[in-house]
PDB file of N, CA and C in Angstrom:
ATOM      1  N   UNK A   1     202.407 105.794 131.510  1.00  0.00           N
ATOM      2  CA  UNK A   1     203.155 106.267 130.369  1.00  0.00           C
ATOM      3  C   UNK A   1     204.630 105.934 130.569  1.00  0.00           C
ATOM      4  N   UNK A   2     205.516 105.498 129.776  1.00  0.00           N
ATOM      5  CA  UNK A   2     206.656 104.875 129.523  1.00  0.00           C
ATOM      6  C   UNK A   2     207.618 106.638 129.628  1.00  0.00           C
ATOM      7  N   UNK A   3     208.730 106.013 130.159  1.00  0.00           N
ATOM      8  CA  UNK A   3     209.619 107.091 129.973  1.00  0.00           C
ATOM      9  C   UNK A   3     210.488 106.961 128.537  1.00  0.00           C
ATOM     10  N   UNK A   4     210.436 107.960 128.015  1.00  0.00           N
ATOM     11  CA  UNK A   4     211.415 107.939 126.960  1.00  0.00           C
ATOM     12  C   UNK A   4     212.580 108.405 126.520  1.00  0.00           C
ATOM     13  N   UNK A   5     213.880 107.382 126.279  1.00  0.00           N
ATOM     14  CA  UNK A   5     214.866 107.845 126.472  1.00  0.00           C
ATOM     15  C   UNK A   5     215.807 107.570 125.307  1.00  0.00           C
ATOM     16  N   UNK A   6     215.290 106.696 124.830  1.00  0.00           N
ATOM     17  CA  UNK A   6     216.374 106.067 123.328  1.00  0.00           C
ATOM     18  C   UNK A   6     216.172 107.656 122.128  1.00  0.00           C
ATOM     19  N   UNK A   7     217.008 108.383 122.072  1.00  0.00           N
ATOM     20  CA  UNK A   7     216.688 108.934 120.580  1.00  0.00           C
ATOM     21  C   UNK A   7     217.502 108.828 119.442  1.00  0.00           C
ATOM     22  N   UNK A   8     217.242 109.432 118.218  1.00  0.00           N
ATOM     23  CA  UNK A   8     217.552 109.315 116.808  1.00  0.00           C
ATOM     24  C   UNK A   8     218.069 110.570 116.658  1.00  0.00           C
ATOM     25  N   UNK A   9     219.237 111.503 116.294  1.00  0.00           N
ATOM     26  CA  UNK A   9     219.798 112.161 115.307  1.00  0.00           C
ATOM     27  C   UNK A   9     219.790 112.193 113.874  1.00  0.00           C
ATOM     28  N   UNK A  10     219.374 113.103 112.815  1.00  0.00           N
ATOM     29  CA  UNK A  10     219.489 112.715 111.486  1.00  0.00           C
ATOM     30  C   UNK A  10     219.822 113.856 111.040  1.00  0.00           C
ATOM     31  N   UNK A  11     220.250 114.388 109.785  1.00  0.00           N
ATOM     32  CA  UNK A  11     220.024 115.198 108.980  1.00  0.00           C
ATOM     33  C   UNK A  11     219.044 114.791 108.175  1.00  0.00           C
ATOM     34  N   UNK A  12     218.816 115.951 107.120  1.00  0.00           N
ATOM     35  CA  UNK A  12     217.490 115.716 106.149  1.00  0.00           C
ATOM     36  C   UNK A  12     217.606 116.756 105.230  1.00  0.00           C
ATOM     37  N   UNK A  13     217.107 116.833 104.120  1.00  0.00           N
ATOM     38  CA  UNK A  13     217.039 117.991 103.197  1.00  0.00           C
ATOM     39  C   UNK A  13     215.983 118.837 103.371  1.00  0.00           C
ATOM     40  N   UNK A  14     216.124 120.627 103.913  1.00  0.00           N
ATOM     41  CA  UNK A  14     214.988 121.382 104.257  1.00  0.00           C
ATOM     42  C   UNK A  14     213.867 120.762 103.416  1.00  0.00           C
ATOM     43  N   UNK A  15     213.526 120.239 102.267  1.00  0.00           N
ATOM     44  CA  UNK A  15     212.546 120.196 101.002  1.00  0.00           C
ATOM     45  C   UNK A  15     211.565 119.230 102.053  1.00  0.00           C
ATOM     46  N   UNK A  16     212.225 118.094 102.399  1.00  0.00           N
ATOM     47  CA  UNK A  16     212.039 116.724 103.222  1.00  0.00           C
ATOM     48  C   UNK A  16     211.455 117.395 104.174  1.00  0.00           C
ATOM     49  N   UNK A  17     212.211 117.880 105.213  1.00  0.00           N
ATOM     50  CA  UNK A  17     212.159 118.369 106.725  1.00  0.00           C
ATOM     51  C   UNK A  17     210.135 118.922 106.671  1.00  0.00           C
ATOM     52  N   UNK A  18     210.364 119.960 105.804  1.00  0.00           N
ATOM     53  CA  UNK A  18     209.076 120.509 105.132  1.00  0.00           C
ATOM     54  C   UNK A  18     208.054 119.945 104.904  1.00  0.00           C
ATOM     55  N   UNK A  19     207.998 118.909 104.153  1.00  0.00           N
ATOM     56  CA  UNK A  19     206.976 117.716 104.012  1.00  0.00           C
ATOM     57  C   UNK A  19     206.475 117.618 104.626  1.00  0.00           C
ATOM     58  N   UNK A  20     207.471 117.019 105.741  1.00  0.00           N
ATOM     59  CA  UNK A  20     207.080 116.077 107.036  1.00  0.00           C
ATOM     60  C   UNK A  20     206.574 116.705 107.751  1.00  0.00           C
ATOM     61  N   UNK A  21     206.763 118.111 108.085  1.00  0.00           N
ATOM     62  CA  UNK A  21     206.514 119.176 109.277  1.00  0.00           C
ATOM     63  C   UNK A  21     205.039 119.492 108.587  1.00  0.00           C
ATOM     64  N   UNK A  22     204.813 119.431 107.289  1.00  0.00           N
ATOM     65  CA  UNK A  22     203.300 119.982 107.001  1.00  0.00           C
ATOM     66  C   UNK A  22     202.354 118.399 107.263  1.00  0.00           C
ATOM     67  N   UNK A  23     202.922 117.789 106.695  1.00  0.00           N
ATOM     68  CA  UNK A  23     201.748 116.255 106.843  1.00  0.00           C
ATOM     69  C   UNK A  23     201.576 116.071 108.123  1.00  0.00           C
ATOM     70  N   UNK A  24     202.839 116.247 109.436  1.00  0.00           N
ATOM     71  CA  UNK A  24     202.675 116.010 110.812  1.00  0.00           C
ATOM     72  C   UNK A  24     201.284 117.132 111.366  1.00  0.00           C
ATOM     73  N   UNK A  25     201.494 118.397 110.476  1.00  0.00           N
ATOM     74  CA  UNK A  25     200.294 118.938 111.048  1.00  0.00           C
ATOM     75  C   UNK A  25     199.016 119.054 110.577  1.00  0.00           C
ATOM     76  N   UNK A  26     198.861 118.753 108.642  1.00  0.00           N
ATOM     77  CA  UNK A  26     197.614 117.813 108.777  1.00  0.00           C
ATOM     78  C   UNK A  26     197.602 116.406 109.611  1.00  0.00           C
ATOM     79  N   UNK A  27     197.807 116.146 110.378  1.00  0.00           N
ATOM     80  CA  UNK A  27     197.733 114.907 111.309  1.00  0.00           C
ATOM     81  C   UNK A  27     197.144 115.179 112.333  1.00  0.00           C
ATOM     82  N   UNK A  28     197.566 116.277 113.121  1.00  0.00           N
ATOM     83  CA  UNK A  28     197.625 116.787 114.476  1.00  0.00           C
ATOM     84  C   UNK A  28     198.362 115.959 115.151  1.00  0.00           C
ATOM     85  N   UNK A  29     199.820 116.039 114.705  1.00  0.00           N
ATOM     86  CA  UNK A  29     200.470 115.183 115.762  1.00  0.00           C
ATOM     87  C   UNK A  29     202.305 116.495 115.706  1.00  0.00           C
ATOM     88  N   UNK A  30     202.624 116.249 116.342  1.00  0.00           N
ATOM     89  CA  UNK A  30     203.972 116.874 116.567  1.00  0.00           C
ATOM     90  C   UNK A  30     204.705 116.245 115.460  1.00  0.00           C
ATOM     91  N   UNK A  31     205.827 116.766 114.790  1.00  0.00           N
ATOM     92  CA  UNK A  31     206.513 116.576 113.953  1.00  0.00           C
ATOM     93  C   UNK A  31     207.348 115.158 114.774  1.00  0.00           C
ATOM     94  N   UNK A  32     208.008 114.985 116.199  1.00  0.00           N
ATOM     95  CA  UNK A  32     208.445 113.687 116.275  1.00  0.00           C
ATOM     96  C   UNK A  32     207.613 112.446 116.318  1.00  0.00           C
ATOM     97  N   UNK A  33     206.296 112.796 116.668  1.00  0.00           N
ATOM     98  CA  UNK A  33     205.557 111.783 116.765  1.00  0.00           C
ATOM     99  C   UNK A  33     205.036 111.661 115.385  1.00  0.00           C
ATOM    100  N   UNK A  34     204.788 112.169 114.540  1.00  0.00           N
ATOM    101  CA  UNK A  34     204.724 111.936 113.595  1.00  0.00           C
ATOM    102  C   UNK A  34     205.933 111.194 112.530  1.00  0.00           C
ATOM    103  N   UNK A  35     207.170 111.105 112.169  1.00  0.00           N
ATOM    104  CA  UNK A  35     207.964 110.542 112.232  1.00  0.00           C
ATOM    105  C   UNK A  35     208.235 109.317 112.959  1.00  0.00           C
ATOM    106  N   UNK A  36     208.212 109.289 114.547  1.00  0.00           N
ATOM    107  CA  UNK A  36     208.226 107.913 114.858  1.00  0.00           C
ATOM    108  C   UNK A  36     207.293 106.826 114.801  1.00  0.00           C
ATOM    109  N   UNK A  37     205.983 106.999 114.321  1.00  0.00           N
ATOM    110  CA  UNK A  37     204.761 106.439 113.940  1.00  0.00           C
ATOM    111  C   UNK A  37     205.323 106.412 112.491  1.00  0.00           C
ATOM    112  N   UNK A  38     205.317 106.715 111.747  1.00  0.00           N
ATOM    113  CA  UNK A  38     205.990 106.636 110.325  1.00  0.00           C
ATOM    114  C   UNK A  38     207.458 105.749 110.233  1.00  0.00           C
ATOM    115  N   UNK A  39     207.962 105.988 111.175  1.00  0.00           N
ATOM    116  CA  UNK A  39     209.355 104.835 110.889  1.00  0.00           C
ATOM    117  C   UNK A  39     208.740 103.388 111.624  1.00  0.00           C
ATOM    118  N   UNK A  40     207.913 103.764 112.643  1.00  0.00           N
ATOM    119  CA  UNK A  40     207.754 102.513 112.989  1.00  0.00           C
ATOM    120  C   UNK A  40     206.544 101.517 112.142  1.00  0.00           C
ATOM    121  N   UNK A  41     206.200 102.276 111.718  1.00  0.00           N
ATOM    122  CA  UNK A  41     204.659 101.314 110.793  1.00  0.00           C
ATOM    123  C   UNK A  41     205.695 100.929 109.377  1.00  0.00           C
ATOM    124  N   UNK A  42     207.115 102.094 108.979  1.00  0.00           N
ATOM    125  CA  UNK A  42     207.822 101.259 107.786  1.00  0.00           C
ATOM    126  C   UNK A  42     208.516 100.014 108.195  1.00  0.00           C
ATOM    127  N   UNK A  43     208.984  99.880 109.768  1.00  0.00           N
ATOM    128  CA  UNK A  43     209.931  98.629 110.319  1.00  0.00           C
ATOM    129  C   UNK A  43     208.798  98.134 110.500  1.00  0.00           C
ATOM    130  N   UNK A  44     208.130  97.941 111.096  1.00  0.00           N
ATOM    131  CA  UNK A  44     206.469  96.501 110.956  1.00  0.00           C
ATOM    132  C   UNK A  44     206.708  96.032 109.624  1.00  0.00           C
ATOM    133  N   UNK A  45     206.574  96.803 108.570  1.00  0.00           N
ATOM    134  CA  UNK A  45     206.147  96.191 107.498  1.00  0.00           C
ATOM    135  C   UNK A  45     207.306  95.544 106.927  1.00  0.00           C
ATOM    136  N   UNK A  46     208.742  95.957 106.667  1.00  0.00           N
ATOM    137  CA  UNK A  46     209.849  95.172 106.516  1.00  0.00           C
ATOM    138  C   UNK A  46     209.707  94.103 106.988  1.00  0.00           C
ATOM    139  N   UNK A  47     209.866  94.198 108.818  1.00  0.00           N
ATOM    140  CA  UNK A  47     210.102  93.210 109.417  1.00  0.00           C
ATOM    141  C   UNK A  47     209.178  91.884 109.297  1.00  0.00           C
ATOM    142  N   UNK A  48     208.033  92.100 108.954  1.00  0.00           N
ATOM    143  CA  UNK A  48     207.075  91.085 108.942  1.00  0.00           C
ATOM    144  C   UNK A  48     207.391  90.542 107.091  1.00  0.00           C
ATOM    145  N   UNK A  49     207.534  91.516 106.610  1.00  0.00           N
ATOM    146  CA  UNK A  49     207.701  90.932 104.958  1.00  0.00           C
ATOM    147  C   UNK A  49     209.070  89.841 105.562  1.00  0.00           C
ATOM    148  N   UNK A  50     210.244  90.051 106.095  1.00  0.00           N
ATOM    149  CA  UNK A  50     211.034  89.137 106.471  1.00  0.00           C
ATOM    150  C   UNK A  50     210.748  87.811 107.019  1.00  0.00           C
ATOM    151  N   UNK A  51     209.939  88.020 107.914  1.00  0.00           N
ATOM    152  CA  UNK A  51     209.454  86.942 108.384  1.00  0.00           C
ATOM    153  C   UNK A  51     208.673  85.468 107.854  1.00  0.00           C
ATOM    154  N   UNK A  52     208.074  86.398 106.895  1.00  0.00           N
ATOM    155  CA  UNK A  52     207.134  85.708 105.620  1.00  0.00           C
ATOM    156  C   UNK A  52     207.537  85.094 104.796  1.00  0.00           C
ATOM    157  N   UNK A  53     207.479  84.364 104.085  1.00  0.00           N
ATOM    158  CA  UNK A  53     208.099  83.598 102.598  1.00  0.00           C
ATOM    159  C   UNK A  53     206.859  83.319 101.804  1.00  0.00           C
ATOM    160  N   UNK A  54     206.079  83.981 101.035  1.00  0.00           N
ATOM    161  CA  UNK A  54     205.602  84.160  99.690  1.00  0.00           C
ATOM    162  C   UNK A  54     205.632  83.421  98.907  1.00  0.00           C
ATOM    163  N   UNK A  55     204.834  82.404  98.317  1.00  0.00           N
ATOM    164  CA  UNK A  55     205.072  81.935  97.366  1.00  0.00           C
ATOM    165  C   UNK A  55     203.688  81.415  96.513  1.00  0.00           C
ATOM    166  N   UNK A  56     203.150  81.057  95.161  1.00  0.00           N
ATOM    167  CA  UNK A  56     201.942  80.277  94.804  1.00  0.00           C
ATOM    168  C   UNK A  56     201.864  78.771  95.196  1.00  0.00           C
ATOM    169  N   UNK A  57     200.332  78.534  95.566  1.00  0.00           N
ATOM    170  CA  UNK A  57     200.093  77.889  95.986  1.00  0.00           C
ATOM    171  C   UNK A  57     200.803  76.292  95.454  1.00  0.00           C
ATOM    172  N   UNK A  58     200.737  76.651  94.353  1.00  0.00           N
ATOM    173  CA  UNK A  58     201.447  75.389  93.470  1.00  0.00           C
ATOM    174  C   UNK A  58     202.801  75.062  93.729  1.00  0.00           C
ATOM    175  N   UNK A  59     203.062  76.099  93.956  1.00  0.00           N
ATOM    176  CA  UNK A  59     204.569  75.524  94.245  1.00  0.00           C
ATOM    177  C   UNK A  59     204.702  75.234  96.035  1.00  0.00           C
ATOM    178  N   UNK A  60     203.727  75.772  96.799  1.00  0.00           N
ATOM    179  CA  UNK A  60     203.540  75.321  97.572  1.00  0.00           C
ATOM    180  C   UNK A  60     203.544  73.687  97.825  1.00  0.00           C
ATOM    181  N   UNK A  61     202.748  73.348  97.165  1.00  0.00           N
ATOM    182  CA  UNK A  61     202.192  71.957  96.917  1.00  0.00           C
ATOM    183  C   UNK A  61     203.279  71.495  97.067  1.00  0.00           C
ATOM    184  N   UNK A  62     203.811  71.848  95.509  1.00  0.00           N
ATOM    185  CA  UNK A  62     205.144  70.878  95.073  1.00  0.00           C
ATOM    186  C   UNK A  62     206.244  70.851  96.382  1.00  0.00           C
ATOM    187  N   UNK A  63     206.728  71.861  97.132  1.00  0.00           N
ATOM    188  CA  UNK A  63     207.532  71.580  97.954  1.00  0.00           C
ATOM    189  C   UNK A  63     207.622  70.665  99.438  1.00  0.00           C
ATOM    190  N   UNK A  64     205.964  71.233  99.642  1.00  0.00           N
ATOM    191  CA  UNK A  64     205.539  69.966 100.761  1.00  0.00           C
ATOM    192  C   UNK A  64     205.319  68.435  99.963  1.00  0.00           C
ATOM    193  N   UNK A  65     205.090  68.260  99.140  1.00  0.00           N
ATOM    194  CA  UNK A  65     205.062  67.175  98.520  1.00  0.00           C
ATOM    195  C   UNK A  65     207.130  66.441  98.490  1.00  0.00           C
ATOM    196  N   UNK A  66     207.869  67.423  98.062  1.00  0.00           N
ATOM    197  CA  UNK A  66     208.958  66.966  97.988  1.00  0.00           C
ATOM    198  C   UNK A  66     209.244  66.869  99.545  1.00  0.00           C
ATOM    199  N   UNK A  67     209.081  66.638 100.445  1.00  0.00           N
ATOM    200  CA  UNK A  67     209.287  66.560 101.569  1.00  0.00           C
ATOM    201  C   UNK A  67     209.599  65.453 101.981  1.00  0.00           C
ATOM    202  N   UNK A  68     208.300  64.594 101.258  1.00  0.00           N
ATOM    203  CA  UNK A  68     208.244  62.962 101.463  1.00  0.00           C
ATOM    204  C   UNK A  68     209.128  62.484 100.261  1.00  0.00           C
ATOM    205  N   UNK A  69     209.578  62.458  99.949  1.00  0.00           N
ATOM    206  CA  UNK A  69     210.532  62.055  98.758  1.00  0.00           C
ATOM    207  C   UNK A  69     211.455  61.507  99.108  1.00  0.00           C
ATOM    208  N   UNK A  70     212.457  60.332  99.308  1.00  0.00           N
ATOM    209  CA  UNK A  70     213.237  59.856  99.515  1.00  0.00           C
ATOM    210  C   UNK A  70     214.508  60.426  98.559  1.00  0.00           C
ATOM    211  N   UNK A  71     215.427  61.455  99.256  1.00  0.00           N
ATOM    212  CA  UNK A  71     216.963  61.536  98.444  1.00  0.00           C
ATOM    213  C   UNK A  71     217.992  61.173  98.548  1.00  0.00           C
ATOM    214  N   UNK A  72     218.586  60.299  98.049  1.00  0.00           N
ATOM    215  CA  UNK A  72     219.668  59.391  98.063  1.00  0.00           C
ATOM    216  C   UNK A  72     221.773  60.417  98.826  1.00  0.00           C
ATOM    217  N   UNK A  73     220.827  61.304  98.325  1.00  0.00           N
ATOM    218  CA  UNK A  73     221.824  62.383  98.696  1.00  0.00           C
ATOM    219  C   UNK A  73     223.721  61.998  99.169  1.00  0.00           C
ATOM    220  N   UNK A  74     224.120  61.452  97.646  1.00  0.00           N
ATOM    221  CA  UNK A  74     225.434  60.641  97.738  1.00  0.00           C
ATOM    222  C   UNK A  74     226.492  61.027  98.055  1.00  0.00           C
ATOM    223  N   UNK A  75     226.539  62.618  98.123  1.00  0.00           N
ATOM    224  CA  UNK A  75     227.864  63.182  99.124  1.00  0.00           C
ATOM    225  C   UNK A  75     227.521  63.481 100.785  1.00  0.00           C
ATOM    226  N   UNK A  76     226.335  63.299 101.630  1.00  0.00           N
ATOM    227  CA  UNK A  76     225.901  62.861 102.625  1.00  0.00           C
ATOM    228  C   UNK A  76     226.777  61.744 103.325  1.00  0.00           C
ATOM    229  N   UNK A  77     226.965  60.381 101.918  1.00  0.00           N
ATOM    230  CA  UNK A  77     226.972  59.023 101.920  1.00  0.00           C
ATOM    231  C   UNK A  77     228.288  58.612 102.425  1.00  0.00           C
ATOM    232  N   UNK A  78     229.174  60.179 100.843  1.00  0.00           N
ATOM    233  CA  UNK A  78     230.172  59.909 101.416  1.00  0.00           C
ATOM    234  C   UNK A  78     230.973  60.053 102.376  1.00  0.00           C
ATOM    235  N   UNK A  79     230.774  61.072 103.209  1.00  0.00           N
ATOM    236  CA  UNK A  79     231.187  61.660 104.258  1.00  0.00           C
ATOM    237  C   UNK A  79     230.897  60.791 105.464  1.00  0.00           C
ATOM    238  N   UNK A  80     229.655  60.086 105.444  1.00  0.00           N
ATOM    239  CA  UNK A  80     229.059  59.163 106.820  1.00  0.00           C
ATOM    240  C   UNK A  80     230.420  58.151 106.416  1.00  0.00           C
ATOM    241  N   UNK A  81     230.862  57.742 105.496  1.00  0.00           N
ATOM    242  CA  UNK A  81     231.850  56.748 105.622  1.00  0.00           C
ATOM    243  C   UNK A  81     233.001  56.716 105.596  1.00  0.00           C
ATOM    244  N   UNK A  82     234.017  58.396 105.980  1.00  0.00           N
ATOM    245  CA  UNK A  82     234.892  58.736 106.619  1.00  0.00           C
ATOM    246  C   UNK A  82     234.752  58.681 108.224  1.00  0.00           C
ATOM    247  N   UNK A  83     236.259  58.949 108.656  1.00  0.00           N
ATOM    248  CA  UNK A  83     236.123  58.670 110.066  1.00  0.00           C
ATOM    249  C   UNK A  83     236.163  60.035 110.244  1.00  0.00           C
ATOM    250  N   UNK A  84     235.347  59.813 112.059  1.00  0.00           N
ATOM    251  CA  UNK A  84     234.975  61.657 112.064  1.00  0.00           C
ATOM    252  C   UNK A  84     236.334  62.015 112.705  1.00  0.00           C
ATOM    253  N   UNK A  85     236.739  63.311 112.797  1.00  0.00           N
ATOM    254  CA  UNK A  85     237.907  64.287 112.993  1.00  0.00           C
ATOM    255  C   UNK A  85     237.531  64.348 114.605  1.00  0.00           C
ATOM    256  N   UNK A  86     236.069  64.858 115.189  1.00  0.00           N
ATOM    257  CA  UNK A  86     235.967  65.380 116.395  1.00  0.00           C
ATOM    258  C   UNK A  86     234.595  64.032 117.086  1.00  0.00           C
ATOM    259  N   UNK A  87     234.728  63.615 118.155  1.00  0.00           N
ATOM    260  CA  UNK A  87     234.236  62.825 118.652  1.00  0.00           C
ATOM    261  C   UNK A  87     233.467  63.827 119.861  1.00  0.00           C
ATOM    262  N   UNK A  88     231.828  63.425 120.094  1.00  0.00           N
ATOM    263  CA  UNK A  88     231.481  63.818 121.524  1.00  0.00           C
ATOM    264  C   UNK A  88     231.705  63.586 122.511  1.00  0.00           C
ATOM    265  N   UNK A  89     231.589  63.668 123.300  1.00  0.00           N
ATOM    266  CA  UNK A  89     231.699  63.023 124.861  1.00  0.00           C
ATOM    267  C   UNK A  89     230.495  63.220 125.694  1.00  0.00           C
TER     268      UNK A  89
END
């Protein structure tokens, strides 16, 4: 078993506090463990919606398809044919 040492401070509105303290004990879990299982299954789900990019299949298509597309991309063009400011070494 992990030692635990990071904690959270909050306020809350008694109405809230209440909720939580009755659902934690239809649960059978302690009011913090109940809460930190609850914040942590809401950051999973953020975090993974972040991770993700969503989109229909069709436009799927279309974007891997634009992939292979040749773009002429003429302010690219112009810039390759200034002289550069910073040189590597």
């Amino acid at each position: 078993m992990t030692t635990k040492e990071a904690r959270f401070d909050f306020r809350l509105d008694p109405e809230v506090k209440a909720r939580i303290e009755r659902a934690a004990k239809l649960t059978h879990e302690s009011t913090s463990g109940f809460v930190v299982h609850a914040a942590a299954a809401a950051a999973d789900h953020v975090l993974a919606r972040a991770d993700v990019t969503m989109m229909p299949a069709e436009q799927f298509d279309r974007l891997y398809a634009a992939l292979d597309l040749a773009d002429e991309a003429p302010n690219l063009q112009n810039l390759a044919r200034h002289e550069r400011k910073y040189l590597r070494q």
